[in-house]
N, C-alpha and C. Protein backbone atom coordinates (compact mmCIF):
# COMPACT_ATOMS: atom_id res chain seq x y z
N UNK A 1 0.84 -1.18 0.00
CA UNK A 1 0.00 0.00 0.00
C UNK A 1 0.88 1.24 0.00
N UNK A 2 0.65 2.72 -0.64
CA UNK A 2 1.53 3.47 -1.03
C UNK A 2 1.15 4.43 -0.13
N UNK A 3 2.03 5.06 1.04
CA UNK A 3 1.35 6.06 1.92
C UNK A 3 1.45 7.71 1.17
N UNK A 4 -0.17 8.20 1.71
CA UNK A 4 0.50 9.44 0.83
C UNK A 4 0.82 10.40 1.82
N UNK A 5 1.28 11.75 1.50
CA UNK A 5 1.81 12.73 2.02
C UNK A 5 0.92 13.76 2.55
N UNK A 6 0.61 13.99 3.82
CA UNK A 6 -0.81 14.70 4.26
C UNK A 6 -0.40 16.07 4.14
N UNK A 7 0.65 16.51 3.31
CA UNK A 7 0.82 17.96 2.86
C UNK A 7 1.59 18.14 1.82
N UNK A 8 1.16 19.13 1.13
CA UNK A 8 2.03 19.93 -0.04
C UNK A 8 1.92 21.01 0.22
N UNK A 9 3.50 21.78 0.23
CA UNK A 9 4.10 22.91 0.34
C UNK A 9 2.92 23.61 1.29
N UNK A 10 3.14 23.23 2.93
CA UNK A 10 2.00 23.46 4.04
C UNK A 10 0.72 23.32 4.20
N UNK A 11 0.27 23.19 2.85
CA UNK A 11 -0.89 22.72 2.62
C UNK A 11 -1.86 21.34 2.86
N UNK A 12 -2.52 21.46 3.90
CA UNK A 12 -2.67 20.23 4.03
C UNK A 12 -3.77 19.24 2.78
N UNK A 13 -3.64 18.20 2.64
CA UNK A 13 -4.31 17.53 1.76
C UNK A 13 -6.13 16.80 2.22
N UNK A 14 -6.79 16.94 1.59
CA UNK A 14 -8.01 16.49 1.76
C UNK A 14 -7.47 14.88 1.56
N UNK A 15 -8.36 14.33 2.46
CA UNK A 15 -7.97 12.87 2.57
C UNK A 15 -9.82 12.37 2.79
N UNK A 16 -10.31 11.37 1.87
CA UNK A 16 -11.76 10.97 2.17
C UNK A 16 -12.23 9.97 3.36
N UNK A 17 -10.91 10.13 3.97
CA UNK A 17 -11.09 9.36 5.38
C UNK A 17 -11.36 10.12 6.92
N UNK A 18 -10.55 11.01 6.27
CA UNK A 18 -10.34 12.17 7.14
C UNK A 18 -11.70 12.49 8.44
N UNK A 19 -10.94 12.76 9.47
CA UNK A 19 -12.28 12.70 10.72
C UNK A 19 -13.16 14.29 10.12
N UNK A 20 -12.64 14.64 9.30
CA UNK A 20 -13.38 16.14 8.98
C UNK A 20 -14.62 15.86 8.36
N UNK A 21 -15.09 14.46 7.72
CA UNK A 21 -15.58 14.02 6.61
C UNK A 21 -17.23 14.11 7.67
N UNK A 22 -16.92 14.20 8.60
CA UNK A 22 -17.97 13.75 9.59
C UNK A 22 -19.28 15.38 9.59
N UNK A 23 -19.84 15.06 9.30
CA UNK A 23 -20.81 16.46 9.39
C UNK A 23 -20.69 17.43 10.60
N UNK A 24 -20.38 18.95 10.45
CA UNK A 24 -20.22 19.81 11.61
C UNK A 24 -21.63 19.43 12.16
N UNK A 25 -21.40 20.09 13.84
CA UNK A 25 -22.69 19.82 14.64
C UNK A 25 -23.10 21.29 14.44
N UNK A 26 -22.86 22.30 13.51
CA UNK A 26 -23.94 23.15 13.49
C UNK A 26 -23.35 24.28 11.89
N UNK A 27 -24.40 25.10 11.65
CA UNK A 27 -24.15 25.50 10.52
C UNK A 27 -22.76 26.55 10.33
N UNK A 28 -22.53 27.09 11.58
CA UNK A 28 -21.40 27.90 11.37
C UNK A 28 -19.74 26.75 10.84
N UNK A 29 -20.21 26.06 11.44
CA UNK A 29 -18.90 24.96 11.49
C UNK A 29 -19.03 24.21 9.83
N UNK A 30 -20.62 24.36 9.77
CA UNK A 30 -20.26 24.28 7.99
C UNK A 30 -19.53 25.05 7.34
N UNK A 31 -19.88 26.27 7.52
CA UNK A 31 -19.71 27.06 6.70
C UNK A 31 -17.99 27.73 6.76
N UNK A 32 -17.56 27.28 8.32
CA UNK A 32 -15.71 27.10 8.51
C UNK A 32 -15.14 26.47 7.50
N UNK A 33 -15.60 25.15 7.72
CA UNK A 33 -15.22 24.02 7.00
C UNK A 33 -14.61 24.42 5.39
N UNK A 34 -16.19 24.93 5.25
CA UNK A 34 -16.71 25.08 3.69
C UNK A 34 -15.51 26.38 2.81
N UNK A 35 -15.46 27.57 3.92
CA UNK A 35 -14.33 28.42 3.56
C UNK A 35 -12.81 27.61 3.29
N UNK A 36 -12.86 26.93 4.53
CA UNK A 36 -11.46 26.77 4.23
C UNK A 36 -11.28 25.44 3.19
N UNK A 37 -11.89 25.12 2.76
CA UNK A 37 -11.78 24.32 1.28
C UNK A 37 -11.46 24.89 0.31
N UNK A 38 -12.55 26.05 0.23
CA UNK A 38 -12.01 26.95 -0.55
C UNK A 38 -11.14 27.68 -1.14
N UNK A 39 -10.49 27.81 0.41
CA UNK A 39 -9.24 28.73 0.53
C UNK A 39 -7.82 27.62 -0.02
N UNK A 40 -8.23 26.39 0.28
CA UNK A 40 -7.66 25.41 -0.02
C UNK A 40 -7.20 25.43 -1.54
N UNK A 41 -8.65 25.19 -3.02
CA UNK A 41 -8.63 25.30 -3.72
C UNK A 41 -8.41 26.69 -4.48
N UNK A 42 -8.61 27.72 -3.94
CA UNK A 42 -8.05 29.13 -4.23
C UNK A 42 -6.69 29.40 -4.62
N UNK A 43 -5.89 28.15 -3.44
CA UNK A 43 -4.56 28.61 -3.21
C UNK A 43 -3.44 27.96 -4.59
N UNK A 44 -4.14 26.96 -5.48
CA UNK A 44 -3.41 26.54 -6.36
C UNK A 44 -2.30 25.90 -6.05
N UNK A 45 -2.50 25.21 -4.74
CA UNK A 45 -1.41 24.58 -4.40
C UNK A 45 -1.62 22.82 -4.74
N UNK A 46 -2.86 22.56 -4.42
CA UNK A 46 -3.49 21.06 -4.59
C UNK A 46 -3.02 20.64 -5.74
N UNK A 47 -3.01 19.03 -5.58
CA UNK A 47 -2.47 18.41 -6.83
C UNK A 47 -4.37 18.28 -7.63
N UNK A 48 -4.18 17.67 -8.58
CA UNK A 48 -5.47 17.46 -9.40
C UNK A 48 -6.19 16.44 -8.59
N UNK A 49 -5.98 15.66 -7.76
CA UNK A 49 -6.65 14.66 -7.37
C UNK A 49 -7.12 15.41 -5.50
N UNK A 50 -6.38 15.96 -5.44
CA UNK A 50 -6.15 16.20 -4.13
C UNK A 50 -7.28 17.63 -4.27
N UNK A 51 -7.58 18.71 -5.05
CA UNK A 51 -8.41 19.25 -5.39
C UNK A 51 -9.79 18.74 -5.82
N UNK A 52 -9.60 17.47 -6.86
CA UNK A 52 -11.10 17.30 -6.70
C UNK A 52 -11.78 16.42 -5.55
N UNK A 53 -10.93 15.72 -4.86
CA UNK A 53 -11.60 15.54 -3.19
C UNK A 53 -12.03 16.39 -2.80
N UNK A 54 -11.21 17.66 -1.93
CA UNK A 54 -11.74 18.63 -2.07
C UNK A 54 -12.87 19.27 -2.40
N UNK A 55 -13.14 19.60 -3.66
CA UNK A 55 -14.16 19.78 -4.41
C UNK A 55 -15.53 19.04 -4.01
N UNK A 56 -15.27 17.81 -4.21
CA UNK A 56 -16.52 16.70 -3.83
C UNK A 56 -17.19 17.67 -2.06
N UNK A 57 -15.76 17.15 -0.91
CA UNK A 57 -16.11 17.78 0.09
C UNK A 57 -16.65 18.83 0.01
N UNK A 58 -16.05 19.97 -0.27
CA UNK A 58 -17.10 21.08 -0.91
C UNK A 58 -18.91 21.10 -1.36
N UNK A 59 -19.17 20.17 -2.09
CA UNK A 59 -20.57 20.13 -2.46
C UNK A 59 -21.12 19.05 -1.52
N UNK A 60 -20.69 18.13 -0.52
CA UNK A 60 -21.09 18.17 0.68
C UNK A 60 -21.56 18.40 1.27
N UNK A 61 -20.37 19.25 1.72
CA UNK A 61 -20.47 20.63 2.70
C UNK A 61 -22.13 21.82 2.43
N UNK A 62 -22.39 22.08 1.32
CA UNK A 62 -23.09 23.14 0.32
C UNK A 62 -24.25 22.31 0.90
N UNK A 63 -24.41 21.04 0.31
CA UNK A 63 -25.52 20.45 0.49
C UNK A 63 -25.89 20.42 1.58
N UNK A 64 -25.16 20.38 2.89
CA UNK A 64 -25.43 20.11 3.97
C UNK A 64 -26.15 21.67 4.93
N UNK A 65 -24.90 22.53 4.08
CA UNK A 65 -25.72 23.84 4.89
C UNK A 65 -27.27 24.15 4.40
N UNK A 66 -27.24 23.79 2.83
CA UNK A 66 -28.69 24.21 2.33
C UNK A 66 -29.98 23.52 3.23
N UNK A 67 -29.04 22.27 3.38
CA UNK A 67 -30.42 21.31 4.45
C UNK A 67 -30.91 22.08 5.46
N UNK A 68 -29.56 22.40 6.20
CA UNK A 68 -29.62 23.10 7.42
C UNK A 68 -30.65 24.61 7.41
N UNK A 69 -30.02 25.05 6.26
CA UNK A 69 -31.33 26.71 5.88
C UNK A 69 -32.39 25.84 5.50
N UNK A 70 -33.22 24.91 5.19
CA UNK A 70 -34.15 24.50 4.50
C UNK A 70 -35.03 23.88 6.15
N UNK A 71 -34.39 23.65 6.91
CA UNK A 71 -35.14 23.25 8.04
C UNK A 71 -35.06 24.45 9.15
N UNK A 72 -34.48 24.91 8.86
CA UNK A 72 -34.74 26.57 9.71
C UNK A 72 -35.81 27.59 9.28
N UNK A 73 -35.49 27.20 8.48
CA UNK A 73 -37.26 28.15 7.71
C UNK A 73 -38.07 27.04 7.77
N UNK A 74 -37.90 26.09 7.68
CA UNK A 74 -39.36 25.00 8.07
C UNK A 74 -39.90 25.27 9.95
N UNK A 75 -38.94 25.43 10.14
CA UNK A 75 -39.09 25.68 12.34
C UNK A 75 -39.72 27.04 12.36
N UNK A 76 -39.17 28.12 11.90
CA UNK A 76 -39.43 29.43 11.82
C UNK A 76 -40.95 29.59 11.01
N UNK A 77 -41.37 29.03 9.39
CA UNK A 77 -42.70 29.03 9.48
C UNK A 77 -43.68 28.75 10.86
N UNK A 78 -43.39 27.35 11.12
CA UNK A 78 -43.70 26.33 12.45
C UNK A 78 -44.74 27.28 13.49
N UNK A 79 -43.13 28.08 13.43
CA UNK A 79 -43.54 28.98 14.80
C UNK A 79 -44.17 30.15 14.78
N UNK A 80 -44.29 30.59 13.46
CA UNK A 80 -45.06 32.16 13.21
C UNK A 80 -46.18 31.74 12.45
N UNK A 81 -47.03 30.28 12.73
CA UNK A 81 -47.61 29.70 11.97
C UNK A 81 -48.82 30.11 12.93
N UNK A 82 -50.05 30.62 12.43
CA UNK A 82 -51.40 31.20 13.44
C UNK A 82 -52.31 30.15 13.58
N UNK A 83 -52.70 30.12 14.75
CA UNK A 83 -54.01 29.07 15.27
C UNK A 83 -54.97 29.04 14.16
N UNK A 84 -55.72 29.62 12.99
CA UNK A 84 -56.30 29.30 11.97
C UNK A 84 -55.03 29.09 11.44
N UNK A 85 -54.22 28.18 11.22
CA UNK A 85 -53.49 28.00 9.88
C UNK A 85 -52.85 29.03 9.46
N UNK A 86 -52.89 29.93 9.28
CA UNK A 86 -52.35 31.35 8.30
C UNK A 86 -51.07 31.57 9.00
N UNK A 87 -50.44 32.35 8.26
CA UNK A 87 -49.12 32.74 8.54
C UNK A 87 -49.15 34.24 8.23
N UNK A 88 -48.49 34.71 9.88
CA UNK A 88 -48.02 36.11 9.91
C UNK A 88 -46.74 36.73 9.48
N UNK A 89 -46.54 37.22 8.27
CA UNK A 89 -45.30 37.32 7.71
C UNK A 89 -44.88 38.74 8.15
N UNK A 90 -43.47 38.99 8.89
CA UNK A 90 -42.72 40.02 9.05
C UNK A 90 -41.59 39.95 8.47
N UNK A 91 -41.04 41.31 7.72
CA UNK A 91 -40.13 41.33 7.28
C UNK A 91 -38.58 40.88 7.95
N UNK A 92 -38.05 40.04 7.68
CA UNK A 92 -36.48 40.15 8.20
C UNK A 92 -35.42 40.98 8.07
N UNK A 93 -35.19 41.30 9.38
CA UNK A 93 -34.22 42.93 9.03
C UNK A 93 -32.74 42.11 9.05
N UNK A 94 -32.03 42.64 7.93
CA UNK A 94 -30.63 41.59 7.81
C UNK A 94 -29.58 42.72 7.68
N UNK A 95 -30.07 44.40 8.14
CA UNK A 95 -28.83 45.51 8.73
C UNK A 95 -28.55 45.73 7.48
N UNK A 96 -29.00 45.67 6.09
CA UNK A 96 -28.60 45.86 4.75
C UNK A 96 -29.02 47.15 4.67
N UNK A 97 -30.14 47.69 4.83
CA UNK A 97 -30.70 48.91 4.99
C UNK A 97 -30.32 50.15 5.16
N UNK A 98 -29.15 49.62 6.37
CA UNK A 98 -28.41 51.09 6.52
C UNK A 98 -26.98 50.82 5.92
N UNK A 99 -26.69 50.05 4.79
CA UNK A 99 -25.45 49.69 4.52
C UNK A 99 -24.77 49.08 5.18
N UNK A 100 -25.25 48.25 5.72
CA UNK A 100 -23.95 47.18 6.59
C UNK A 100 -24.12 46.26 5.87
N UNK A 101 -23.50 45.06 6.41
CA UNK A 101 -23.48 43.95 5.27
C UNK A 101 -22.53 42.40 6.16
């Protein structure tokens, strides 16, 4: 069996064994994860194989946060959901308004 090298030029290598492979326990830790893959593949350091692991992890990762937004707005209807059925919709203030971001 041929061992490989868990870095190039400091870079560490995506490995599909890797304990990282394991789903974060919450969405920020996705979305850590998810950057630093990125930053990973940004950096043009990865070999071709070692990038499209990577990559794979990446759409993962994507998939996993979308789940995560897709059942947060399922809880959040849930809860602003009115005793007849109907739903009271308020706008979400996301500080864009006054130029923040």
């Amino acid at each position: 069996m041929v061992e490989k090298d868990a870095s190039v030029g400091g870079v560490a290598q995506p490995d599909e064994t890797d304990v990282q492979d394991a789903a974060p326990e919450d969405f920020a830790a996705t979305l850590t994860r998810l950057e630093s893959l990125v930053a990973q593949l940004e950096s043009g350091e990865l070999s071709l194989e070692a990038s499209l692991v990577a990559f794979e992890r990446g759409v993962h990762l994507t998939r996993d946060a979308q789940q995560r937004l897709e059942n947060a707005e399922l809880r959040v209807k849930a809860l602003l959901e009115q005793p007849d059925g109907s739903f009271h919709e308020t706008p979400f203030d996301t500080g864009e308004a006054d130029g923040e971001r």
